[in-house]
N, C-alpha and C. Protein backbone atom coordinates (compact mmCIF):
# COMPACT_ATOMS: atom_id res chain seq x y z
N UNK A 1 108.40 89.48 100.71
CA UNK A 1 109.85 89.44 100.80
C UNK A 1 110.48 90.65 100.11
N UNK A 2 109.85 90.94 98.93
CA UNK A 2 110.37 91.90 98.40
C UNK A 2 110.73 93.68 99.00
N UNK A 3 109.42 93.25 99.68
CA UNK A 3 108.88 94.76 100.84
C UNK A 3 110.21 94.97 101.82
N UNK A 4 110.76 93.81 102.22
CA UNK A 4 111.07 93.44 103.62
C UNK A 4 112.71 94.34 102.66
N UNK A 5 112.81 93.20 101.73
CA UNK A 5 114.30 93.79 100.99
C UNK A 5 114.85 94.88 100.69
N UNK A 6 113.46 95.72 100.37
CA UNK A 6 113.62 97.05 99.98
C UNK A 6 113.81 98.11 101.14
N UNK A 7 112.66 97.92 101.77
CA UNK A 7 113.15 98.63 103.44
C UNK A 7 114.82 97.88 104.05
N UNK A 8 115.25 97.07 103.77
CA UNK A 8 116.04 96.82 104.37
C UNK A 8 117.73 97.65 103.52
N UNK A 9 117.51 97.59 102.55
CA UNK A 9 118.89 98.26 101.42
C UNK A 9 118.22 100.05 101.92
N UNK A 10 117.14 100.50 102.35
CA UNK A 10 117.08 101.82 102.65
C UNK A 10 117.52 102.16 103.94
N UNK A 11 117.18 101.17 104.40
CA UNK A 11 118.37 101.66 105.84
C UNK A 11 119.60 101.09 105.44
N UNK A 12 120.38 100.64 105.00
CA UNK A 12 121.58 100.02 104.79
C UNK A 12 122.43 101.33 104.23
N UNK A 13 121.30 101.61 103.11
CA UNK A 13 122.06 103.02 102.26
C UNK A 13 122.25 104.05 103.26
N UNK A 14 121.53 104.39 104.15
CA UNK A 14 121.70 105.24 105.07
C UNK A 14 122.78 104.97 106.19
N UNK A 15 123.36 103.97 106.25
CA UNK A 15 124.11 103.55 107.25
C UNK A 15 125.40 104.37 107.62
N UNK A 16 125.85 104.94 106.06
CA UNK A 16 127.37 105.80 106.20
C UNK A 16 126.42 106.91 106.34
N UNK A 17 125.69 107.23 105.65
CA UNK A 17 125.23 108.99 106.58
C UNK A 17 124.74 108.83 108.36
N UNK A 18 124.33 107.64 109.15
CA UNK A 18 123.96 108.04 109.91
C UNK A 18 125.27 107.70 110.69
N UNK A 19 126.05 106.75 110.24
CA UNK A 19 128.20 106.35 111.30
C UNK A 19 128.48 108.24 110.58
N UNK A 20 128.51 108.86 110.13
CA UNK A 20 129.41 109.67 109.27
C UNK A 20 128.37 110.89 110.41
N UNK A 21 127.35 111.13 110.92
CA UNK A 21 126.75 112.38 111.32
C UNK A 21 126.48 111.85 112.87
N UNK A 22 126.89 111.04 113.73
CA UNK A 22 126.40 110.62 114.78
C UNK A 22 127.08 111.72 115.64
N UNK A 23 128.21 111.86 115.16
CA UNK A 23 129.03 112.97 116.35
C UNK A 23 128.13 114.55 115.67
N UNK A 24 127.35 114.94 114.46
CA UNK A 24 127.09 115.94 114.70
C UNK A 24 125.46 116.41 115.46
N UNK A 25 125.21 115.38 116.04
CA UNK A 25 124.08 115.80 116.92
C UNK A 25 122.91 114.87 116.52
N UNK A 26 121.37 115.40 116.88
CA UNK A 26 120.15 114.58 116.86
C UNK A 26 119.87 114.57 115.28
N UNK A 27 119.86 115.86 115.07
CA UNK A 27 118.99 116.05 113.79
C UNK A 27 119.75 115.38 112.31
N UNK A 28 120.61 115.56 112.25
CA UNK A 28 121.23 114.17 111.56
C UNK A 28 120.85 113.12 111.72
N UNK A 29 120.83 112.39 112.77
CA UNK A 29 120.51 110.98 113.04
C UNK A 29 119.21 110.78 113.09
N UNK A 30 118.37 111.35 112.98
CA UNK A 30 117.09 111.48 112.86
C UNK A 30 116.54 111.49 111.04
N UNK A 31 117.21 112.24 110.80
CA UNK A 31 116.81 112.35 109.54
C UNK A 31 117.71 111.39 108.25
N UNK A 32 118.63 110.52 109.08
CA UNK A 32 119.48 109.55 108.09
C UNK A 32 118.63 108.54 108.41
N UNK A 33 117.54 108.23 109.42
CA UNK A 33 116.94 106.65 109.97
C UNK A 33 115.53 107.67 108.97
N UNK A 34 114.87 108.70 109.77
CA UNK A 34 113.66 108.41 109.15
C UNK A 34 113.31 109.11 107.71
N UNK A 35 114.24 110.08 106.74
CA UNK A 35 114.14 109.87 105.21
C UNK A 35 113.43 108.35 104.30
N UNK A 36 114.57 107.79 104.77
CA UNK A 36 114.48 106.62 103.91
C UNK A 36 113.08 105.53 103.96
N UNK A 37 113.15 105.65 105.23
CA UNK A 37 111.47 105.37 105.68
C UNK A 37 110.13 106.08 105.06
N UNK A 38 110.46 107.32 104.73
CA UNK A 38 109.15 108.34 104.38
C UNK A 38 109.27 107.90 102.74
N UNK A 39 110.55 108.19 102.36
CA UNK A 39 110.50 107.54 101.10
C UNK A 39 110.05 106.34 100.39
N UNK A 40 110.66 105.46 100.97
CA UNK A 40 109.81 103.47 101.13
C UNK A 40 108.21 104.04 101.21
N UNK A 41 107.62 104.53 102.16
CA UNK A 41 106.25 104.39 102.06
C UNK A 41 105.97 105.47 101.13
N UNK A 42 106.28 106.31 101.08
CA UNK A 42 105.77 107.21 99.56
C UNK A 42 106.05 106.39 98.59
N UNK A 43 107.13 106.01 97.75
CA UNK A 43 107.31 105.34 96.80
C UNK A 43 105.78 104.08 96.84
N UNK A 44 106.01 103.57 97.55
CA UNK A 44 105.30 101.94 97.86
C UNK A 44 103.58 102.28 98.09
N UNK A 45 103.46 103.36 98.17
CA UNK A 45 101.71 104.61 98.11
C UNK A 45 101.70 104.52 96.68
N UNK A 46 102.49 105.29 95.92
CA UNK A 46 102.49 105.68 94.60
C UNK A 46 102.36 104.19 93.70
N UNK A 47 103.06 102.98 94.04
CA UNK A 47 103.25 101.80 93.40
C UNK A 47 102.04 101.28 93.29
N UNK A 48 101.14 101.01 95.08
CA UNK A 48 100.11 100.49 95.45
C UNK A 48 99.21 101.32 94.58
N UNK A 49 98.41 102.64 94.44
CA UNK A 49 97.79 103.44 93.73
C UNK A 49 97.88 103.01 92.18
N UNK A 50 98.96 103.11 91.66
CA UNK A 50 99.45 103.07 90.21
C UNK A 50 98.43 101.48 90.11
N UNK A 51 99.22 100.78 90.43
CA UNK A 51 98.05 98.99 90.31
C UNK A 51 96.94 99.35 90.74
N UNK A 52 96.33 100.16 91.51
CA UNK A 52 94.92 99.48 91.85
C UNK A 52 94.00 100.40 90.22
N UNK A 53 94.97 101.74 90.28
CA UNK A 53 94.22 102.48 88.43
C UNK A 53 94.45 101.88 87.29
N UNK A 54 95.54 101.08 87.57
CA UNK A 54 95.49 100.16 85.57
C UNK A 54 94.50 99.07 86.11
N UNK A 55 94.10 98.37 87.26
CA UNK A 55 93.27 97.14 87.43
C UNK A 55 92.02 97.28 86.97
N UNK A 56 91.40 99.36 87.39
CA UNK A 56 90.49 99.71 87.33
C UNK A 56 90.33 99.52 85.50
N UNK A 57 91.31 99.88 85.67
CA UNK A 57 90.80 100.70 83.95
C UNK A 57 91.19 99.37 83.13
N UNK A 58 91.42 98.61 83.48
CA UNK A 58 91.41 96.92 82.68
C UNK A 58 90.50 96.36 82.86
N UNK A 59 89.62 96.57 83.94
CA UNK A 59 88.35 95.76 84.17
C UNK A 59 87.31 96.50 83.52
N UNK A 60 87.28 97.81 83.39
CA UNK A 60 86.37 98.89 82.62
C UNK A 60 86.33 98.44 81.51
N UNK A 61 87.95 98.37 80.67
CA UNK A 61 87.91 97.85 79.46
C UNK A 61 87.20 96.86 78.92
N UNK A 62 87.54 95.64 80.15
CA UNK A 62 86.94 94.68 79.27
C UNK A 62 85.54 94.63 79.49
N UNK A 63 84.45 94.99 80.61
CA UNK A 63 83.09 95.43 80.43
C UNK A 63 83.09 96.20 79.13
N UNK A 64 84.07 97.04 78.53
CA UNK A 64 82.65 97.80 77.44
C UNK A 64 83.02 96.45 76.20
N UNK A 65 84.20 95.92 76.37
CA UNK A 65 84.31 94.75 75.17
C UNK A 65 83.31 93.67 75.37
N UNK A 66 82.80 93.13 77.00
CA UNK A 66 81.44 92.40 77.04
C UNK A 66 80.42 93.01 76.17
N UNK A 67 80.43 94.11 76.24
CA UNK A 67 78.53 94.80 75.91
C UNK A 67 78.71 94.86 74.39
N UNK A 68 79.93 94.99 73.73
CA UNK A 68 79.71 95.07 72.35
C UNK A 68 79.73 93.94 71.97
């Protein structure tokens, strides 16, 4: 749900740039829909990555606290 929310306020935010640039052609409207999109999945890459390296390095941890 949270995913769904966040993509959804990124097109929302974009909504007055893409009503506000529709009369100035494609490349505006192109780039007010798909920014916010490249962003959501970059951001949400970087988030996914970030958790899977502290999981790593918490489970490392606690193996060397097993062996001692």
């Amino acid at each position: 749900m949270s995913d769904t929310k966040n993509i959804l306020l990124a097109w929302v935010s974009a909504g007055t740039t893409l009503l506000t640039n529709v009369s100035d052609g494609l490349i505006p409207l192109v780039s007010a829909v798909v920014l916010p999109i490249i962003f959501f999945t970059v951001g949400k890459t970087v988030d996914v990555l970030l958790q899977l390296y502290l999981r790593r390095k918490e489970s490392e941890q606690r193996t060397v606290n097993r062996e001692q």
